[in-house]
C-alpha atoms as a PDB file:
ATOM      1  CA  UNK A   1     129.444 136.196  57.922  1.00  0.00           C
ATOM      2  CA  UNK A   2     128.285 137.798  61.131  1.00  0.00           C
ATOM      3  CA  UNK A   3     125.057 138.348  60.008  1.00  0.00           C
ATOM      4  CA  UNK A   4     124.423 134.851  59.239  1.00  0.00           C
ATOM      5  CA  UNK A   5     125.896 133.740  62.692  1.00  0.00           C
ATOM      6  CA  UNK A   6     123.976 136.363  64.496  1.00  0.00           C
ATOM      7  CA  UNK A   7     120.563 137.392  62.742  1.00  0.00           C
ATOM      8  CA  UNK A   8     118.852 134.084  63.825  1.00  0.00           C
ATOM      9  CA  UNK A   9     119.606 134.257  67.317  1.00  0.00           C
ATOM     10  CA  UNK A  10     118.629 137.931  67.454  1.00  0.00           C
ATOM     11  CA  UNK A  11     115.413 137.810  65.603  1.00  0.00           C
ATOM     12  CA  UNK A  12     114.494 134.125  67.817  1.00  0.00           C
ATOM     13  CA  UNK A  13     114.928 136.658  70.966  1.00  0.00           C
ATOM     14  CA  UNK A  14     113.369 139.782  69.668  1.00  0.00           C
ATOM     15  CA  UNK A  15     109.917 138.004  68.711  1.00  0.00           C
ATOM     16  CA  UNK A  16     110.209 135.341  71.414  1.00  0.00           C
ATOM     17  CA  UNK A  17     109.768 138.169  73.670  1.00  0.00           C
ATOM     18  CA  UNK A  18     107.169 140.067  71.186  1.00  0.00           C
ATOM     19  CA  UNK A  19     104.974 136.836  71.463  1.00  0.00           C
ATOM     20  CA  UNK A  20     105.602 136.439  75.168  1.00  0.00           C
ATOM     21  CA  UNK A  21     104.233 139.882  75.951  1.00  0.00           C
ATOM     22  CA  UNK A  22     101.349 139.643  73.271  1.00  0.00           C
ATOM     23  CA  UNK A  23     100.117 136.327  74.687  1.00  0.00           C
ATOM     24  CA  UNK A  24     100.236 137.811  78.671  1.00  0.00           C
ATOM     25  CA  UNK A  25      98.598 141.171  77.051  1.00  0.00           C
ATOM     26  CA  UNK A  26      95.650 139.511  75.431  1.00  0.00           C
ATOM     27  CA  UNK A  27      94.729 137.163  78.670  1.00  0.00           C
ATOM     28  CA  UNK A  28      91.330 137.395  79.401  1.00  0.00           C
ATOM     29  CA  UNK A  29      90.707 138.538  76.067  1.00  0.00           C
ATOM     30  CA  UNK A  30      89.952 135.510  73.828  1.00  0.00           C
ATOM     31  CA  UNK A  31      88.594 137.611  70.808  1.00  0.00           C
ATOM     32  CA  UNK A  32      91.549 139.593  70.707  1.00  0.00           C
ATOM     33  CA  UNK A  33      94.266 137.038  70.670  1.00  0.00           C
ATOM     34  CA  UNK A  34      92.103 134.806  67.983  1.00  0.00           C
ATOM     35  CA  UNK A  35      92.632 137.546  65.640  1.00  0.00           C
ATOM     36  CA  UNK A  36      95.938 138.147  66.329  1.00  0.00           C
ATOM     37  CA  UNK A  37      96.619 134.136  65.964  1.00  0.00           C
ATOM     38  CA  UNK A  38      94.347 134.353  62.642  1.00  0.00           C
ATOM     39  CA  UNK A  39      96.018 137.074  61.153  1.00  0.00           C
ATOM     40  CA  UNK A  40      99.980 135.081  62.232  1.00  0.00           C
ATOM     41  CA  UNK A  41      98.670 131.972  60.269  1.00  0.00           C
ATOM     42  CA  UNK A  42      97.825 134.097  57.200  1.00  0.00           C
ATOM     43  CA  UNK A  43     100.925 136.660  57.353  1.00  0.00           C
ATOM     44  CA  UNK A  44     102.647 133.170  57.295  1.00  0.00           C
ATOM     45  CA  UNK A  45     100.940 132.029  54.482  1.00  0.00           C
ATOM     46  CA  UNK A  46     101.417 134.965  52.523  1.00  0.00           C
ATOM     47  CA  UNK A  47     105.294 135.229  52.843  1.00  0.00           C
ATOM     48  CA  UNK A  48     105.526 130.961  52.836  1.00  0.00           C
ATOM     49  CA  UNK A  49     103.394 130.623  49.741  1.00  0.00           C
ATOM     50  CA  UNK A  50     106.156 129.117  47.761  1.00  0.00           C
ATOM     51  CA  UNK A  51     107.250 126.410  50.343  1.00  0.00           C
ATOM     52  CA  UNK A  52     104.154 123.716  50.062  1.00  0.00           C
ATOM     53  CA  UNK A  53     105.086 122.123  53.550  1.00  0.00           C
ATOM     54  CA  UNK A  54     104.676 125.360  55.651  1.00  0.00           C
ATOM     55  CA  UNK A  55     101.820 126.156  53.548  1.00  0.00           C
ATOM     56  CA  UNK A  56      99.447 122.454  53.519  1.00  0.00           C
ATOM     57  CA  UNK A  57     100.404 122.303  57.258  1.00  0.00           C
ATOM     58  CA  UNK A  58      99.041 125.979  58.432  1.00  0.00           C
ATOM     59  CA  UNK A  59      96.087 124.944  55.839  1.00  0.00           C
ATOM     60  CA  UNK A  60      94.988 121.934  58.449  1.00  0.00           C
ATOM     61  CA  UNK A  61      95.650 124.394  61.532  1.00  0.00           C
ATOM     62  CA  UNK A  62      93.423 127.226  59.897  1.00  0.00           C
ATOM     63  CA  UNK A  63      91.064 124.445  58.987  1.00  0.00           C
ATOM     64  CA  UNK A  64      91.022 123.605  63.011  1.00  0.00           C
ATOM     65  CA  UNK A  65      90.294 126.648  64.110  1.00  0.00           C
ATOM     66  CA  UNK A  66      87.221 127.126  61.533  1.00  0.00           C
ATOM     67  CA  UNK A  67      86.031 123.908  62.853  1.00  0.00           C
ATOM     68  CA  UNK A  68      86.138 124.929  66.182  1.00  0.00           C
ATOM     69  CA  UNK A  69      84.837 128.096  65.705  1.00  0.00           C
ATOM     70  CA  UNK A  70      81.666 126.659  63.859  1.00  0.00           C
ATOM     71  CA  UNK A  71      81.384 123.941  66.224  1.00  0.00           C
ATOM     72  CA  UNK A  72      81.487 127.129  69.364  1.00  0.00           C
ATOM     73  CA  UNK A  73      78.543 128.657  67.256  1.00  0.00           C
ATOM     74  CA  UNK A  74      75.988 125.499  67.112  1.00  0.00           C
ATOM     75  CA  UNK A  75      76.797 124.294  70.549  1.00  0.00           C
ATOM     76  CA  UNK A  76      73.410 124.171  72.388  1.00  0.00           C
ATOM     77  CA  UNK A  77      72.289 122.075  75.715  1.00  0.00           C
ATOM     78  CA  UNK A  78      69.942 119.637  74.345  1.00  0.00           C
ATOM     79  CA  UNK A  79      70.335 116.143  75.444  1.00  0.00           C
ATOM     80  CA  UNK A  80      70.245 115.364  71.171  1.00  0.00           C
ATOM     81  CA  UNK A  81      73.754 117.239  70.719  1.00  0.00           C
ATOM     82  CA  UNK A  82      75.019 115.571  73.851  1.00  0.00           C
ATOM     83  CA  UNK A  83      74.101 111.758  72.429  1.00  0.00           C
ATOM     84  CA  UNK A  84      75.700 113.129  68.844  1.00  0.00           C
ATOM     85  CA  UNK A  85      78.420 114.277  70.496  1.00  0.00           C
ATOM     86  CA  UNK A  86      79.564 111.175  72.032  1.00  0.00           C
ATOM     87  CA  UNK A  87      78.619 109.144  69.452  1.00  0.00           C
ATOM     88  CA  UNK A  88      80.862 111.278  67.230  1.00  0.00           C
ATOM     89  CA  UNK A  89      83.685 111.034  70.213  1.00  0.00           C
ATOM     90  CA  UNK A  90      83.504 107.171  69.939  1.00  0.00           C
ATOM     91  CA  UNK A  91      83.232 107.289  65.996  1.00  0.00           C
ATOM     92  CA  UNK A  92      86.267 109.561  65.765  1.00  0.00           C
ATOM     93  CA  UNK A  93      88.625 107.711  68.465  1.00  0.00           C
ATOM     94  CA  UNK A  94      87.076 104.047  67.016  1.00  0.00           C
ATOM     95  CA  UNK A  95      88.739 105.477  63.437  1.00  0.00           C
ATOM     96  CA  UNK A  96      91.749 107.115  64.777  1.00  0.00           C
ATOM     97  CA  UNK A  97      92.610 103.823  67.431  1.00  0.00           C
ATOM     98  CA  UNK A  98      95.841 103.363  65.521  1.00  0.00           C
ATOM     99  CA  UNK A  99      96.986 106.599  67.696  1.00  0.00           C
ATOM    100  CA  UNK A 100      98.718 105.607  70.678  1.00  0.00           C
ATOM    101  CA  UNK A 101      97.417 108.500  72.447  1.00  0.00           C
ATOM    102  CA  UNK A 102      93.874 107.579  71.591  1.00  0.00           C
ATOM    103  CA  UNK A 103      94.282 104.368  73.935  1.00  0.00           C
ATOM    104  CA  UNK A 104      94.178 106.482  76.627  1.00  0.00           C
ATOM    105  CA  UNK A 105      91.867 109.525  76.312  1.00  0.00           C
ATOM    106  CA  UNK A 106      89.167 106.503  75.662  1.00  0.00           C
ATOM    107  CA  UNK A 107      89.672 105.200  78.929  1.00  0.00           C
ATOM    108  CA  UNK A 108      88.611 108.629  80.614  1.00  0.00           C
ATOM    109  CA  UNK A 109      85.911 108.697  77.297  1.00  0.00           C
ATOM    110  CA  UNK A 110      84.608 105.657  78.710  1.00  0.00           C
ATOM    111  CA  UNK A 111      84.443 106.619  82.388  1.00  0.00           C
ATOM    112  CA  UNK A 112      82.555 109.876  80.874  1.00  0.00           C
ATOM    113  CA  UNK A 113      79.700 108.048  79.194  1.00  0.00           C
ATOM    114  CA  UNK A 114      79.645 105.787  82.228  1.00  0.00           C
ATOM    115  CA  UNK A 115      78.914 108.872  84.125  1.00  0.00           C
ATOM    116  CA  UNK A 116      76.745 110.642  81.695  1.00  0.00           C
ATOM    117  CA  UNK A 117      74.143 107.227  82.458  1.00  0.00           C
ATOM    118  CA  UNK A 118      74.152 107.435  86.042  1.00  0.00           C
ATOM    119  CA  UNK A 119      73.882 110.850  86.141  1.00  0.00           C
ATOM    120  CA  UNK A 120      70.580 110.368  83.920  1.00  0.00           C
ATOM    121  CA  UNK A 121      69.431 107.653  85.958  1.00  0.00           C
ATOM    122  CA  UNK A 122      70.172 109.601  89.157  1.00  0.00           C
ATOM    123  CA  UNK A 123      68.631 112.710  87.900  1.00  0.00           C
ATOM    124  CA  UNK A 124      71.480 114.352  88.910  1.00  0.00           C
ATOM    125  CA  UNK A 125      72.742 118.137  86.827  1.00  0.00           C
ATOM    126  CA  UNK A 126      75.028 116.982  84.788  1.00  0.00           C
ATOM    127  CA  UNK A 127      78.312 119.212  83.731  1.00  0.00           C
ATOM    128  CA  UNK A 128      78.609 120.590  80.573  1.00  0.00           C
ATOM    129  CA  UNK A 129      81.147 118.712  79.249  1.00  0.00           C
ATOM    130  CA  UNK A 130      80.557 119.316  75.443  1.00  0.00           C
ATOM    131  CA  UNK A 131      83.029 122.210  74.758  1.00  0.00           C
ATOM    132  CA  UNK A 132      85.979 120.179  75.898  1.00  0.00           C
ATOM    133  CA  UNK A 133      84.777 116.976  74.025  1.00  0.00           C
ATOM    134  CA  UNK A 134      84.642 118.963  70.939  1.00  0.00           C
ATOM    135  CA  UNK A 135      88.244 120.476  71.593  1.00  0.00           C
ATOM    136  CA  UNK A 136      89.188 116.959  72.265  1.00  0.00           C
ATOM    137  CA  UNK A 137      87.772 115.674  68.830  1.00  0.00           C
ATOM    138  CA  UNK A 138      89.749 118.767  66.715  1.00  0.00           C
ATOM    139  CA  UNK A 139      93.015 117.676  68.389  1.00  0.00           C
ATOM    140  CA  UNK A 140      92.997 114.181  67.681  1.00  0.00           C
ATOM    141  CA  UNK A 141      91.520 115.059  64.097  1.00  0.00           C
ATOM    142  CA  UNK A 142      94.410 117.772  63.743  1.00  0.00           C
ATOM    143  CA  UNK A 143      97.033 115.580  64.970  1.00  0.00           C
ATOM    144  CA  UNK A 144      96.127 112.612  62.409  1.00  0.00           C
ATOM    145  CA  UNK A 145      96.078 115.392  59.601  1.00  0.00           C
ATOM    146  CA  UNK A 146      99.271 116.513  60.276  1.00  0.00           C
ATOM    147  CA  UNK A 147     100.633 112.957  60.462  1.00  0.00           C
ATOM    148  CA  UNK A 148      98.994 112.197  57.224  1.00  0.00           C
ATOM    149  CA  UNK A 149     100.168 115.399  55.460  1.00  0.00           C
ATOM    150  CA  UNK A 150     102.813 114.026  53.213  1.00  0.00           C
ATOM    151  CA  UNK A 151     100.300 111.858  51.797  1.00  0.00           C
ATOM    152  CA  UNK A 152      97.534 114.246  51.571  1.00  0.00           C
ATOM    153  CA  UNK A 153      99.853 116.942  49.971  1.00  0.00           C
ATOM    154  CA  UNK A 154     100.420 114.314  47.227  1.00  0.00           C
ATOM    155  CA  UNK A 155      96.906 112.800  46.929  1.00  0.00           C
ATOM    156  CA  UNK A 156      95.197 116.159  46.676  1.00  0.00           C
ATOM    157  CA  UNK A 157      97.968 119.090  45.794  1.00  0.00           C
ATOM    158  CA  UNK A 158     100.112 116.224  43.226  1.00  0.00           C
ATOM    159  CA  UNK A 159     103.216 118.326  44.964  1.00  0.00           C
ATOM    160  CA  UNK A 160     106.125 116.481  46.763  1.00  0.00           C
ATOM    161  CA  UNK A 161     106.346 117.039  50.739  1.00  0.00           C
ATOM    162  CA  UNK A 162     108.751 116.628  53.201  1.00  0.00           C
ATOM    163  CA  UNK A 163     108.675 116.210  56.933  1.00  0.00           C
ATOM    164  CA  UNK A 164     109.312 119.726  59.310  1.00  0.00           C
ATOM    165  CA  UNK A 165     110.242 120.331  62.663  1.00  0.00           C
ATOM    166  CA  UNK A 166     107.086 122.677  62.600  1.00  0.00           C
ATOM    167  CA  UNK A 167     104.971 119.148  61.822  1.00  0.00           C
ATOM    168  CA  UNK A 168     106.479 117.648  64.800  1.00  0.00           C
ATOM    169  CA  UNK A 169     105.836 120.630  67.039  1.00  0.00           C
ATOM    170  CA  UNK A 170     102.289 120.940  66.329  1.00  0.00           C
ATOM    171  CA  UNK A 171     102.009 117.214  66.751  1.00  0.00           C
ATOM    172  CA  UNK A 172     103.017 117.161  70.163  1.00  0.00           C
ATOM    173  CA  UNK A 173     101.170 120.100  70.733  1.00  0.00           C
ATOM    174  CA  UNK A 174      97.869 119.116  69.478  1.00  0.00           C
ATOM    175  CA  UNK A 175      98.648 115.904  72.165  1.00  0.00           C
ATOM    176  CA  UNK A 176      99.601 117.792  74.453  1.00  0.00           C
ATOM    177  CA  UNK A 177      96.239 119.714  74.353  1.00  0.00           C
ATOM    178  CA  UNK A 178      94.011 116.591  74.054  1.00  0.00           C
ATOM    179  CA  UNK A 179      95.821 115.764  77.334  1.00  0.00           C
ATOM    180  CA  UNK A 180      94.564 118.747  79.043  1.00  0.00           C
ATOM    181  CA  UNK A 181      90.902 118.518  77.457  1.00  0.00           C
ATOM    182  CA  UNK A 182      90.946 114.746  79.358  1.00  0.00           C
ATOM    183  CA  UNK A 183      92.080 115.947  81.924  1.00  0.00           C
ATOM    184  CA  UNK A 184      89.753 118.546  82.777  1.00  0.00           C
ATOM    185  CA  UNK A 185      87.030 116.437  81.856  1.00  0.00           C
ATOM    186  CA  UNK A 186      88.310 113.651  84.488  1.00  0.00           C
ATOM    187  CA  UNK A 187      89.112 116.129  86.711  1.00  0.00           C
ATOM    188  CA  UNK A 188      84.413 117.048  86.465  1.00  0.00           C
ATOM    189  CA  UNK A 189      83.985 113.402  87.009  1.00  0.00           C
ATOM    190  CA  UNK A 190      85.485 113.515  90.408  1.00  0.00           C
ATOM    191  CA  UNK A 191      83.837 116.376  91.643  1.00  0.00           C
ATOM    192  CA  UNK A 192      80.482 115.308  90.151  1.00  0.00           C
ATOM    193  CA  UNK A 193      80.449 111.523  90.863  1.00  0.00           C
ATOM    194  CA  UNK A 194      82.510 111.366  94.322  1.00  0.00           C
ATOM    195  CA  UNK A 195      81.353 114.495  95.204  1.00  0.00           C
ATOM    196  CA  UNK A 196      84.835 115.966  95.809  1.00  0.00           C
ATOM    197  CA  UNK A 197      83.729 119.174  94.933  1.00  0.00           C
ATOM    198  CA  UNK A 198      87.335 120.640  96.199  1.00  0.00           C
ATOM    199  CA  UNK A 199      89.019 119.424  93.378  1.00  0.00           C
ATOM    200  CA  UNK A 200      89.486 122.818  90.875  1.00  0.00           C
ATOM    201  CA  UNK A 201      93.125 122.371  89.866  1.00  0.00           C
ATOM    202  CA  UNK A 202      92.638 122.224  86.199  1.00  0.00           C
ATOM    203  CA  UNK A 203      89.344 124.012  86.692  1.00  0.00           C
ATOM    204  CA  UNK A 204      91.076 126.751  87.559  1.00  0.00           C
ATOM    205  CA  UNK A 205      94.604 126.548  85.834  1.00  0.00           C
ATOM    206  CA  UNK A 206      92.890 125.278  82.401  1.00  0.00           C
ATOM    207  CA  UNK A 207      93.218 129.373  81.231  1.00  0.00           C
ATOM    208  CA  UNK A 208      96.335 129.609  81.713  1.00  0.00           C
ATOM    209  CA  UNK A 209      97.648 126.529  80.306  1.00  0.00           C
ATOM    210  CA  UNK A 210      95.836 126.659  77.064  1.00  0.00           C
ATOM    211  CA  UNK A 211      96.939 130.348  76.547  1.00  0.00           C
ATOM    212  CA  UNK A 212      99.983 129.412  77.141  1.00  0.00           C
ATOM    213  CA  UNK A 213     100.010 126.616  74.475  1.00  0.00           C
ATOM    214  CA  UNK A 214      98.599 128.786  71.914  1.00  0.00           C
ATOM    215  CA  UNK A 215     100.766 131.396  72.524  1.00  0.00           C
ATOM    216  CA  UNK A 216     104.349 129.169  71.965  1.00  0.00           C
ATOM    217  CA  UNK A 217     102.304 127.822  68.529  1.00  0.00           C
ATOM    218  CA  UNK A 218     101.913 131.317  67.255  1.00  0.00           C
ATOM    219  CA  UNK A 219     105.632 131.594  67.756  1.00  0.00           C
ATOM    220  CA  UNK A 220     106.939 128.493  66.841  1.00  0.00           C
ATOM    221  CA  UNK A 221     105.020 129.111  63.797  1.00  0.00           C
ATOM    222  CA  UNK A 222     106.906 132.022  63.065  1.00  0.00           C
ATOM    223  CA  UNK A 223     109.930 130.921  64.243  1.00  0.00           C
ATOM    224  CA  UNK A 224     110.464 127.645  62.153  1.00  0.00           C
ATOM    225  CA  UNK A 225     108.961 129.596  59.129  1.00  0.00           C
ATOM    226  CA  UNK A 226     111.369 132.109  59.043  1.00  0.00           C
ATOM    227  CA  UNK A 227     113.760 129.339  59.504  1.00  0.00           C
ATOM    228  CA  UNK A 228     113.212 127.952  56.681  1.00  0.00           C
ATOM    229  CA  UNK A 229     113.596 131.164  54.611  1.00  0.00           C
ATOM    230  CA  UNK A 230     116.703 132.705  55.861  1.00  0.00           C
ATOM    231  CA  UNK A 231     118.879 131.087  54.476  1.00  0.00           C
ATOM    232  CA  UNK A 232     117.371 131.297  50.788  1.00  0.00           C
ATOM    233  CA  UNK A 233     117.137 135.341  51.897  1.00  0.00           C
ATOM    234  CA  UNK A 234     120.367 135.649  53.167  1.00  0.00           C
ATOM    235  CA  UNK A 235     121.957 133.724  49.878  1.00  0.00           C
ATOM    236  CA  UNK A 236     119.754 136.295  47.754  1.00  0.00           C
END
């Protein structure tokens, strides 16, 4: 009896504070902490095989991270991959409109493009803005995947799904990391179009934050995993 009041709380502490050291350890090293957040999703796949909803939902966040990794490979600064890019932006946020969120990261899309013109007009340097436009594409892609699992997990796997906490988690966190992307990108077109160069809050603070929110998804996905098999251990 005391080990099923107790164990949970004790192993939520001991590898909240594992993950909170391991995500201020690997700061400043990107390669590092990718393979440690790699090699989480697929330990959690391995001991989760059986449960399909744990499983098809770290399927679409592995997925994410290949796209992003192949998309950090082919990135290039020719004005052809810029136009693409944009015209994938507006494709992607045209398709995915249903998305509250959406609404509002294509206001700040819209002020971007505006920008991107008179900055070609003006002949003025233009900042690179792909890298967060393509972050900004994954999350919105991710975050209509994971709305759409149930349905996918039956169209494609035949298998019966249910909703998680873990679904809703990543959710808000692939929102709350489109946010930031927008942000950072508004935060370029005020220094670059009225020229308050001054302005480096997110420019500066963009690290951190995005560390940060990889670092509680790494542990959240452990966390709700082993949630949800405790109890069938503990029965065992």
């Amino acid at each position: 009896m005391l080990v099923r009041v107790y164990l949970p709380q004790f192993i939520t502490a001991l590898f909240g504070g594992l993950f909170i050291a391991i995500g201020i350890l690997t700061f400043g090293d990107a390669d590092t902490f990718d393979r440690l957040y790699v090699g989480i999703l697929i330990f959690t796949l391995i001991i989760c095989r059986n449960n399909i909803d744990i499983v098809s939902l770290l399927i679409i966040i592995f997925l994410q991270r290949v796209m992003q990794e192949l998309a950090w490979a082919s990135l290039s600064d020719g004005e052809v991959l810029k136009e693409l890019l944009y015209s994938l932006v507006i494709v992607t946020m045209y398709a995915l409109r249903h998305d509250p969120l959406v609404k509002w990261l294509a206001c700040v899309i819209a002020l971007a493009i505006c920008a991107e013109i008179y900055w070609y007009i003006t002949d003025y340097p233009a900042p690179q803005l792909y890298w967060h436009l393509t972050l900004l594409i994954s999350c919105i892609l991710t975050r209509y995947m994971i709305f759409s699992r149930l349905d996918l997990v039956q169209k494609y796997l035949t298998r019966q799904s249910k909703s998680t906490n873990l679904d809703w988690i990543f959710y808000k966190l692939m929102g709350t990391t489109a946010i930031v992307h927008v942000v950072a990108i508004f935060e370029y077109l005020i220094r670059h179009v009225l020229g308050l160069s001054q302005v480096l809050i997110i420019y500066y603070a963009y690290p951190y934050i995005v560390h940060g929110l990889a670092t509680f998804a790494i542990w959240a996905t452990f966390h709700e995993s082993y949630k949800q098999l405790l109890p069938k251990r503990l029965k065992a």
